[in-house]
Protein backbone atom coordinates (compact mmCIF):
# COMPACT_ATOMS: atom_id res chain seq x y z
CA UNK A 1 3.57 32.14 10.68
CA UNK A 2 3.29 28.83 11.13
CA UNK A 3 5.90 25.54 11.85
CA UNK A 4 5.14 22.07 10.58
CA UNK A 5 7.17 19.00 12.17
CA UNK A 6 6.35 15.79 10.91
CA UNK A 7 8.96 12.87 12.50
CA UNK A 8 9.31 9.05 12.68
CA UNK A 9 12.00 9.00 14.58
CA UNK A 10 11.86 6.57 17.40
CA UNK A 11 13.79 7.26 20.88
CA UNK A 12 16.20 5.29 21.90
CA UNK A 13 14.32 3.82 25.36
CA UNK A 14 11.15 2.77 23.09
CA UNK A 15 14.08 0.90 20.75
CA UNK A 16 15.37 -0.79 23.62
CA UNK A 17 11.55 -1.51 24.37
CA UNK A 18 11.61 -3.29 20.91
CA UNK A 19 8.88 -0.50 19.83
CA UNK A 20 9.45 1.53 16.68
CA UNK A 21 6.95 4.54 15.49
CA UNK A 22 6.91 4.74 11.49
CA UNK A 23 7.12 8.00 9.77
CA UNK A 24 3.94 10.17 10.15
CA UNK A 25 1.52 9.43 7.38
CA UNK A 26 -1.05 12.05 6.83
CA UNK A 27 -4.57 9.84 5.69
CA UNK A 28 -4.10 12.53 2.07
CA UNK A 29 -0.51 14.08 1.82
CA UNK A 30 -1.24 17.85 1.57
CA UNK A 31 0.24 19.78 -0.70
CA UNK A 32 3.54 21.48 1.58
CA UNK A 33 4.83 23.91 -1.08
CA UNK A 34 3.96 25.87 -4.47
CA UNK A 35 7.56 24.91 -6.19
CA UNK A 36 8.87 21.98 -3.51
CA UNK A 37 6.47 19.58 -2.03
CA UNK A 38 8.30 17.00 -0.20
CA UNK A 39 5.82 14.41 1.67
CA UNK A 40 5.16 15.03 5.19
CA UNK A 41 7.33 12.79 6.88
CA UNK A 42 10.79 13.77 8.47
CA UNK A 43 10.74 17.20 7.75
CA UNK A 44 10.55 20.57 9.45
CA UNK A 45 9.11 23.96 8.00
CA UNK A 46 8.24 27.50 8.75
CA UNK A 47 5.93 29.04 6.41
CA UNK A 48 5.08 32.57 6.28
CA UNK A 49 3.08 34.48 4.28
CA UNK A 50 1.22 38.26 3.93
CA UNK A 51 -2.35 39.09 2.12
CA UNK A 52 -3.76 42.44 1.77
CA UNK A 53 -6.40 44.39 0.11
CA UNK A 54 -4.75 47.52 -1.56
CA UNK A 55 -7.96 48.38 -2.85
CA UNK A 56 -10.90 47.20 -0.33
CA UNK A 57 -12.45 50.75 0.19
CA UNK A 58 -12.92 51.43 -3.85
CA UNK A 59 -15.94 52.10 -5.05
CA UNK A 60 -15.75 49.27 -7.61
CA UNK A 61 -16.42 45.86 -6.43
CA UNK A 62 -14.27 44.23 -8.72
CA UNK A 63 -10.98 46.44 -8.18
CA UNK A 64 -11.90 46.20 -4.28
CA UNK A 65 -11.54 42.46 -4.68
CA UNK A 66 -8.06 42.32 -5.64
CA UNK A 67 -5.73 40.54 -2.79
CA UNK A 68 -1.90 40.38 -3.83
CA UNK A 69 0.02 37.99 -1.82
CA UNK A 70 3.56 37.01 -0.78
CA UNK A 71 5.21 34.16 1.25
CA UNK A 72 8.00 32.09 2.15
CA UNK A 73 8.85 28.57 3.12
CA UNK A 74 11.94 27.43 4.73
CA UNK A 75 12.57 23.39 4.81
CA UNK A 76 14.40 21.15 7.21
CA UNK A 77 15.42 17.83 7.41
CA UNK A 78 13.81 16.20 10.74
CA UNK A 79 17.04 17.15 13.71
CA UNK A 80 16.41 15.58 16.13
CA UNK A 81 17.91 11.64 14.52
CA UNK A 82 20.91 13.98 13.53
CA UNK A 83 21.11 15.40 17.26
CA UNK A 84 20.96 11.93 18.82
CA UNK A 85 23.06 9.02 16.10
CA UNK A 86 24.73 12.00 13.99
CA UNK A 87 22.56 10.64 10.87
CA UNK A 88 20.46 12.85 8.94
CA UNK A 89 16.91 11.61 8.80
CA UNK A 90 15.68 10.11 5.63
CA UNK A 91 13.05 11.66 3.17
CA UNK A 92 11.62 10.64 -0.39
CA UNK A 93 12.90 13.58 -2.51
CA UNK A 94 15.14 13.15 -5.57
CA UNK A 95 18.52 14.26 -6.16
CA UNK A 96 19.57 14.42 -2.10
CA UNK A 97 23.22 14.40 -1.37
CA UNK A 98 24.14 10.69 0.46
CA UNK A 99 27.32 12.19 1.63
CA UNK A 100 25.30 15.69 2.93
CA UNK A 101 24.31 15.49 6.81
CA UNK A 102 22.91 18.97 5.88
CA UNK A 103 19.25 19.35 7.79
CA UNK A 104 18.42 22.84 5.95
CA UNK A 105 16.95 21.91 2.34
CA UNK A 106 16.60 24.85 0.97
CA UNK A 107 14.02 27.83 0.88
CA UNK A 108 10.90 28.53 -1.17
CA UNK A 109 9.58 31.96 -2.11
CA UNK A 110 6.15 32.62 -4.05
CA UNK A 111 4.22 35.69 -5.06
CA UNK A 112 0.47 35.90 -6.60
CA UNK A 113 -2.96 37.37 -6.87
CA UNK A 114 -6.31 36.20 -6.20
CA UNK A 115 -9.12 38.54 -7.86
CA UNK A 116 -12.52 37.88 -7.30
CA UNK A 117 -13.53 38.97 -10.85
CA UNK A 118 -17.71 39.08 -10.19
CA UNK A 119 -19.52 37.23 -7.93
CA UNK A 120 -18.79 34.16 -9.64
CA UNK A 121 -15.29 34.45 -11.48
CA UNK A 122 -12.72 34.27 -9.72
CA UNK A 123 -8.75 33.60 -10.55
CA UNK A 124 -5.74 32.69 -9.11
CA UNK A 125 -2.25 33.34 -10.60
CA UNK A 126 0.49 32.16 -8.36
CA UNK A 127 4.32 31.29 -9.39
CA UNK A 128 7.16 30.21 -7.03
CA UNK A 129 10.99 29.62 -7.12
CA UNK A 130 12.66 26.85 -4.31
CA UNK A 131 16.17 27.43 -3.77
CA UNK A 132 17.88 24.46 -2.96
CA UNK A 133 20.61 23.74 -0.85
CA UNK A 134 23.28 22.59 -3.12
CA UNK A 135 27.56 22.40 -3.21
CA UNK A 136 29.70 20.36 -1.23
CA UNK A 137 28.30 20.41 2.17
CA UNK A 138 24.77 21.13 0.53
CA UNK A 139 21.33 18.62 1.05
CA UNK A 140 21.28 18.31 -2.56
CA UNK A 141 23.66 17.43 -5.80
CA UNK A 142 24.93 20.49 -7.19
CA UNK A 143 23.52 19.14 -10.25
CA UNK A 144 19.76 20.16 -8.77
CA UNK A 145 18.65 23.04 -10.04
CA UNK A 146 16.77 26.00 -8.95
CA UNK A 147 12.87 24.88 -9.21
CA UNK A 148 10.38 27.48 -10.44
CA UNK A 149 6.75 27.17 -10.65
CA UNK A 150 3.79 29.13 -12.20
CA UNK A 151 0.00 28.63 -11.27
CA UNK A 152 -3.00 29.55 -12.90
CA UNK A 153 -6.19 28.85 -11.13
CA UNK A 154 -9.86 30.10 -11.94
CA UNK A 155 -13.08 29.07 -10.34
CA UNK A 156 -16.61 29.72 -11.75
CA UNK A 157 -19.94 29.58 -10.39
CA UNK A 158 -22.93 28.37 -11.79
């Protein structure tokens, strides 16, 4: 498991200070998600995710190599603006809701494989779905679908 909080909110005493922090800007913006990649700035996320090996005592080194995988992100607007002014932090995705003071943004669930064909094959098949938050009271339009997302990656040695 792991939690990522990224903020630019500024406290109130450093305001009155007349000092302001700027949203967190990573030097490269990592890639957050498989199907919803917001940049890292404002936001809030648990990511958790489970790898195994249902074959790592076969006698073939190919089959043994097989590693299935599942996770799931869950994304947050940055609380703690919305604890202290009652305004929802801001963040550069499209379709938000301007009337939403909604901090959960909606979840993210992905499945794959990674097989290690021969020594130096390997591939990586990966797809994802983000639900988004959506409706009335909802971070998002209603008019923003659900977001789905399939990966294909392979890697070759020479």
């Amino acid at each position: 498991m792991q939690v990522t909080y990224a903020t630019g909110f500024t406290p109130t005493p450093l305001l009155l200070l007349n000092y302001s922090l700027d949203n967190f800007r990573p030097i490269s913006q990592p890639t957050i998600g498989l199907a919803f990649s917001p940049p890292l700035a404002n936001i809030l996320f648990l990511d958790v995710g489970y790898s195994f090996r249902p074959f790592a005592g076969s006698p073939s080194a190919t089959l043994s190599n097989i590693e299935p995988l599942v996770g799931a992100r869950v994304f947050f607007r940055d609380p703690v603006p919305f604890w202290v002014t009652t305004l929802p932090a801001d963040i550069l995705v499209n379709d938000l809701n301007p009337g939403s003071t909604a901090l959960y943004l909606g979840t993210e669930i992905d499945a794959g494989v990674v097989w290690r064909i021969f020594s130096d094959l390997g591939m990586w098949i990966q797809g994802g779905v983000f639900l988004p938050s959506t409706g009335n009271s909802g971070a998002f339009l209603s008019s923003r679908g659900t977001g789905y997302i399939l990966k294909i990656d392979v890697s070759a040695a020479i």
